[in-house]
N, C-alpha and C. Protein backbone atom coordinates (compact mmCIF):
# COMPACT_ATOMS: atom_id res chain seq x y z
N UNK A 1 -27.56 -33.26 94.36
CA UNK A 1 -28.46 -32.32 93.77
C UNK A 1 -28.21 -30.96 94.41
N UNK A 2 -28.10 -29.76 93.45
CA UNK A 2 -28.23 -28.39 94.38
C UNK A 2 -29.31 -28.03 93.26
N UNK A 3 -29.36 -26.44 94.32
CA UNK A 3 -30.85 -26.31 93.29
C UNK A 3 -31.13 -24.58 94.45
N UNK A 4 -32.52 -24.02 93.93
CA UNK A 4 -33.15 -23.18 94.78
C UNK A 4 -34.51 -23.18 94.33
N UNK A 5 -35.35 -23.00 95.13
CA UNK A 5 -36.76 -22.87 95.36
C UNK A 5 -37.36 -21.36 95.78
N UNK A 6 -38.22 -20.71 94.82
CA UNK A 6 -39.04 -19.76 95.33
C UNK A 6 -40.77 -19.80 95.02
N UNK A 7 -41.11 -19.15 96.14
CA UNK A 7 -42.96 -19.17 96.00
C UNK A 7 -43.34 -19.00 94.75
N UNK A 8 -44.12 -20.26 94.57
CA UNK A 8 -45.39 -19.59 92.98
C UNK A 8 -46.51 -20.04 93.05
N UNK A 9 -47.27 -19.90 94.27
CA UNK A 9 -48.71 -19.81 94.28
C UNK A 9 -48.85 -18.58 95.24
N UNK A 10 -50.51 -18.97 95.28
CA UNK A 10 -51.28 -17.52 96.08
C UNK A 10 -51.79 -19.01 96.81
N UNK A 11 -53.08 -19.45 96.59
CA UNK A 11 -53.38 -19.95 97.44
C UNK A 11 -53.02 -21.80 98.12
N UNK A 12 -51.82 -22.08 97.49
CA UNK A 12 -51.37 -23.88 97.76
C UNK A 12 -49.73 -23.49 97.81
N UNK A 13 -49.46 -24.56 98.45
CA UNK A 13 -48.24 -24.39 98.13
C UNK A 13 -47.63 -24.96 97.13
N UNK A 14 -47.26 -24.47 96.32
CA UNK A 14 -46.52 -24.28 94.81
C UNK A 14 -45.55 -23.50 94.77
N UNK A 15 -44.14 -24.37 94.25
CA UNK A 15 -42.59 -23.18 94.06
C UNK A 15 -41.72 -23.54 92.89
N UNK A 16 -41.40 -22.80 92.48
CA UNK A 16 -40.79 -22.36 90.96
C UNK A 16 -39.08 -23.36 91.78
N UNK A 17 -38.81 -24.71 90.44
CA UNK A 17 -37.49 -24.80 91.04
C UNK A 17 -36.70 -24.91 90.21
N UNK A 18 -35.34 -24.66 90.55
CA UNK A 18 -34.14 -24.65 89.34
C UNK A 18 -33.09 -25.60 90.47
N UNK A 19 -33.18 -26.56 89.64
CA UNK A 19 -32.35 -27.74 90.13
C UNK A 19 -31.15 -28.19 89.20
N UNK A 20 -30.04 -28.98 89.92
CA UNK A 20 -28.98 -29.69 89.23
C UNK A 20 -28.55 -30.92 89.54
N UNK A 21 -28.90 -32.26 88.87
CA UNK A 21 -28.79 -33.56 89.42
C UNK A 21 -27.04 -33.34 88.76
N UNK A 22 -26.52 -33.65 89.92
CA UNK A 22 -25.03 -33.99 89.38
C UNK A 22 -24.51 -35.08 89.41
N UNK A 23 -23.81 -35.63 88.58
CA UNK A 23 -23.08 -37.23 88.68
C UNK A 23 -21.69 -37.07 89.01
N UNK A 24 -21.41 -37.96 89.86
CA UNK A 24 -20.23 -37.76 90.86
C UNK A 24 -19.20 -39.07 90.72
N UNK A 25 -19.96 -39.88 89.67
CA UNK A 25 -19.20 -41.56 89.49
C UNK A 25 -20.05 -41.97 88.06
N UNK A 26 -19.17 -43.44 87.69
CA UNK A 26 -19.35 -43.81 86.67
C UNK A 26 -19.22 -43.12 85.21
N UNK A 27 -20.07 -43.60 84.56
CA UNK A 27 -19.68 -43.14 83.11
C UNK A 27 -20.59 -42.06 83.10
N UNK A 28 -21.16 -41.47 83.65
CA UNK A 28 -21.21 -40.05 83.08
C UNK A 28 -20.74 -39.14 84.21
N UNK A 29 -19.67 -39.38 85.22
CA UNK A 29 -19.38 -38.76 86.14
C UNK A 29 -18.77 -37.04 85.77
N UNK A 30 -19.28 -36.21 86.59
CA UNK A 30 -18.82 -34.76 85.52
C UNK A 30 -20.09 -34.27 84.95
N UNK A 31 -21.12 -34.65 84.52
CA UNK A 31 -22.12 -34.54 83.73
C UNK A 31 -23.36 -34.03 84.67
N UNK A 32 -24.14 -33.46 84.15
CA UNK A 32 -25.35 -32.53 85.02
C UNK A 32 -26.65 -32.71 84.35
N UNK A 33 -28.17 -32.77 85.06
CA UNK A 33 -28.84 -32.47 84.34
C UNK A 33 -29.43 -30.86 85.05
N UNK A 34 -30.38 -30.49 84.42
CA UNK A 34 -30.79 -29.58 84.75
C UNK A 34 -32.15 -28.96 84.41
N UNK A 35 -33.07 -29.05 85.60
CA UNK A 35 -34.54 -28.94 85.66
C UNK A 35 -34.96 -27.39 86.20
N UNK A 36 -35.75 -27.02 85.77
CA UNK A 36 -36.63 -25.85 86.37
C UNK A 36 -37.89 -25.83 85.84
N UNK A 37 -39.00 -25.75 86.39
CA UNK A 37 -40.48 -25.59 86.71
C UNK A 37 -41.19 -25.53 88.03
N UNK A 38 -42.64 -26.01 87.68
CA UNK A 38 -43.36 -25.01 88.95
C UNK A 38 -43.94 -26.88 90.05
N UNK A 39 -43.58 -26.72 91.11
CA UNK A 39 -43.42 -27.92 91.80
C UNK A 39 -44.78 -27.96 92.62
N UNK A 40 -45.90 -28.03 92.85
CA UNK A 40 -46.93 -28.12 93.29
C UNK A 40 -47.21 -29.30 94.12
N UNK A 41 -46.25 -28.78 95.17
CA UNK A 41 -46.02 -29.53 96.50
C UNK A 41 -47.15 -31.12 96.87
N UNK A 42 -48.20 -30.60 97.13
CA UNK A 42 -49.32 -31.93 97.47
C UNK A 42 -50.26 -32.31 96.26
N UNK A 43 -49.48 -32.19 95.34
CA UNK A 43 -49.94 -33.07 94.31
C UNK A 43 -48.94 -34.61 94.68
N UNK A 44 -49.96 -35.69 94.16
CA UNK A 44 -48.89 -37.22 94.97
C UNK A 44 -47.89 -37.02 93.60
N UNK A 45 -47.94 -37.01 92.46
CA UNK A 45 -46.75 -36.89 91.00
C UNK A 45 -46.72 -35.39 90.66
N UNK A 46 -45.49 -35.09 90.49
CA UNK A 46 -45.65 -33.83 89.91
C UNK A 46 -44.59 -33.87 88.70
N UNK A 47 -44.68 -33.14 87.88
CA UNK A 47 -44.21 -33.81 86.69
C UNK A 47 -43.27 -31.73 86.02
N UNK A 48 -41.64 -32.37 86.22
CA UNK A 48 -41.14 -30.70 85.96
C UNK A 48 -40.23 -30.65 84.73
N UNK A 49 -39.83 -29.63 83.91
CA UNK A 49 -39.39 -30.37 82.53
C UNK A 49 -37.86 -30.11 83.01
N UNK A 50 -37.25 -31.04 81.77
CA UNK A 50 -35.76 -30.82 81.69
C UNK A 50 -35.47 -30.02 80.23
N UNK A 51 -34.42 -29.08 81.35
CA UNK A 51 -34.47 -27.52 80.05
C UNK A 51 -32.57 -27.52 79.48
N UNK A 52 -31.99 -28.68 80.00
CA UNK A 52 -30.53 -28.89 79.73
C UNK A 52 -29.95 -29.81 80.37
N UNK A 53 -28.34 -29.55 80.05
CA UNK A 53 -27.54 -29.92 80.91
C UNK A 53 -26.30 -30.03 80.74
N UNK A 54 -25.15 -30.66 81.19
CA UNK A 54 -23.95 -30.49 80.39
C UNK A 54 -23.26 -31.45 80.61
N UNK A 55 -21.61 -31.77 80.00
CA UNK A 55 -21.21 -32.85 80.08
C UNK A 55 -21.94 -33.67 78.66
N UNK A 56 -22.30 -35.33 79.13
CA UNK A 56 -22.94 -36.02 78.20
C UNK A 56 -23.94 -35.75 77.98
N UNK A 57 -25.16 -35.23 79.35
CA UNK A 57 -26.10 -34.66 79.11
C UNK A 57 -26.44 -33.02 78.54
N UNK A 58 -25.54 -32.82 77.63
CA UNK A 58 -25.34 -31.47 76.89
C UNK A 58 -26.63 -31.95 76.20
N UNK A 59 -27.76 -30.49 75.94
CA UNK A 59 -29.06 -30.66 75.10
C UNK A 59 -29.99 -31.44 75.47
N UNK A 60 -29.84 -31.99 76.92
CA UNK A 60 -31.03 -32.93 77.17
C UNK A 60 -32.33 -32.06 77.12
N UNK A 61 -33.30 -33.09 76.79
CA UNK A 61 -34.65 -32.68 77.52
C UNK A 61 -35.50 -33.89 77.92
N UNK A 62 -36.93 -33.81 77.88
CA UNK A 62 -37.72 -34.99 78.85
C UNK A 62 -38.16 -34.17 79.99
N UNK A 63 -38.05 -34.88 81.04
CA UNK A 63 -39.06 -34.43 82.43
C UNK A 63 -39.01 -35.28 83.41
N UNK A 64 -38.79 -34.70 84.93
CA UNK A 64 -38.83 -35.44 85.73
C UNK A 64 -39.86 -35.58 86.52
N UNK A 65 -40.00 -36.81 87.57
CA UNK A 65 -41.43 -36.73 88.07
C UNK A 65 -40.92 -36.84 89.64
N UNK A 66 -41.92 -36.20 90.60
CA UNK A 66 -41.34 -35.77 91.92
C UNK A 66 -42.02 -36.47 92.71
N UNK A 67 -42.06 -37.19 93.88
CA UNK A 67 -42.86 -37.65 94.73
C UNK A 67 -42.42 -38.17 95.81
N UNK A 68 -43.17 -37.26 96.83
CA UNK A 68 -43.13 -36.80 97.79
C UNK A 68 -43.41 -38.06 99.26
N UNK A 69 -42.44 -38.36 99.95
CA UNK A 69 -42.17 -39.65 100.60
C UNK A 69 -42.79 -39.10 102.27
N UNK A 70 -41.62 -38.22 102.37
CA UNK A 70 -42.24 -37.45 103.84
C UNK A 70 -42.22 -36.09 103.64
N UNK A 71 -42.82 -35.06 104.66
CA UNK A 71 -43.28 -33.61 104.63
C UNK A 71 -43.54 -33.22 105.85
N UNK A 72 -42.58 -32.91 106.53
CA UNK A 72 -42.93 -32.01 107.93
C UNK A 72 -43.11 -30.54 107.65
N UNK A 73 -44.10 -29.98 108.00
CA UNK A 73 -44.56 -28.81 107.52
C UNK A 73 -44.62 -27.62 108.47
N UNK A 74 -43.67 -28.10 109.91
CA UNK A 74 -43.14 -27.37 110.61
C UNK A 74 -41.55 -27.06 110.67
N UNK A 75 -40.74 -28.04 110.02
CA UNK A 75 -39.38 -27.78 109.80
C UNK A 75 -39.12 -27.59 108.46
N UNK A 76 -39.88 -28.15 107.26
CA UNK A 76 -39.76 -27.63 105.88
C UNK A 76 -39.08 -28.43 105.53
N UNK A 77 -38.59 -29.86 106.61
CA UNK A 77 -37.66 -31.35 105.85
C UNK A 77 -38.59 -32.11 105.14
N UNK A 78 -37.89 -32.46 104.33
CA UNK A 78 -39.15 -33.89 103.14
C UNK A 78 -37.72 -34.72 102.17
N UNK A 79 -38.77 -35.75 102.29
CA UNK A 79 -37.90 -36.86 101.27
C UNK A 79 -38.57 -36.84 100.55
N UNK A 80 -37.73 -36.60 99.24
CA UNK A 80 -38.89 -36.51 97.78
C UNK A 80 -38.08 -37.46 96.94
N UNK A 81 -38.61 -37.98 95.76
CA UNK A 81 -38.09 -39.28 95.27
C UNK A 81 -38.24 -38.57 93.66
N UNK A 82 -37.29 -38.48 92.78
CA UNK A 82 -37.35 -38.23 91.53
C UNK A 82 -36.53 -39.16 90.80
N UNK A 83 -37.59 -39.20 89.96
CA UNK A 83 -37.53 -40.19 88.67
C UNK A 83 -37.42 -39.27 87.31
N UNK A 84 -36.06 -39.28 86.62
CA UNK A 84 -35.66 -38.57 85.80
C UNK A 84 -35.35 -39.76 84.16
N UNK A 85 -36.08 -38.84 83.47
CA UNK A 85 -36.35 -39.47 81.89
C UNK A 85 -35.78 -38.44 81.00
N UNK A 86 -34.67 -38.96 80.53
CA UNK A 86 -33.99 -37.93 79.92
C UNK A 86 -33.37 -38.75 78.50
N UNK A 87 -33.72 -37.54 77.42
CA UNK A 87 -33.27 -37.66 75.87
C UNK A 87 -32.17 -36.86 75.83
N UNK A 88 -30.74 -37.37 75.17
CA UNK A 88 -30.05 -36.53 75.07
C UNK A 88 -29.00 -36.96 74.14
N UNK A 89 -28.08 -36.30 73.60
CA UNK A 89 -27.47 -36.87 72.22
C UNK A 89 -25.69 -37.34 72.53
């Protein structure tokens, strides 16, 4: 996955993300999806849409759901677990 994260709240922590699940093997190896929305950190599901992608996943959409395993909130490390549901032609 690469990706970048910037602030989008005032008062929680909430951040705008533009992500890229990439496949590196198998049959859709080469192929990308690609998410951006608003990630609202300590919610336990957070739910961000899929706005593309390319390769096989050319025109996807659906939504992935984020959840959050660990959160050190002095180093900014976390294991987050996404579950990706994707339509695509």
């Amino acid at each position: 996955m690469a990706g970048l994260y910037a602030s989008a709240a005032l008062d929680t922590l909430g951040i705008l993300m533009a992500m890229n699940f990439v496949f590196v093997e198998g049959e859709y190896s080469g192929s990308t999806v690609a998410v951006m929305g608003r990630n609202q950190v300590f919610a336990t599901v957070r739910e961000m849409p899929i706005i593309g992608g390319r390769g096989l996943f050319r025109f996807a959409r659906e939504y992935v759901e984020a959840t959050t395993h660990y959160f050190n909130t002095k180093s900014g490390d976390a294991v987050v677990e996404y579950n990706c549901y994707v339509m695509h032609y």
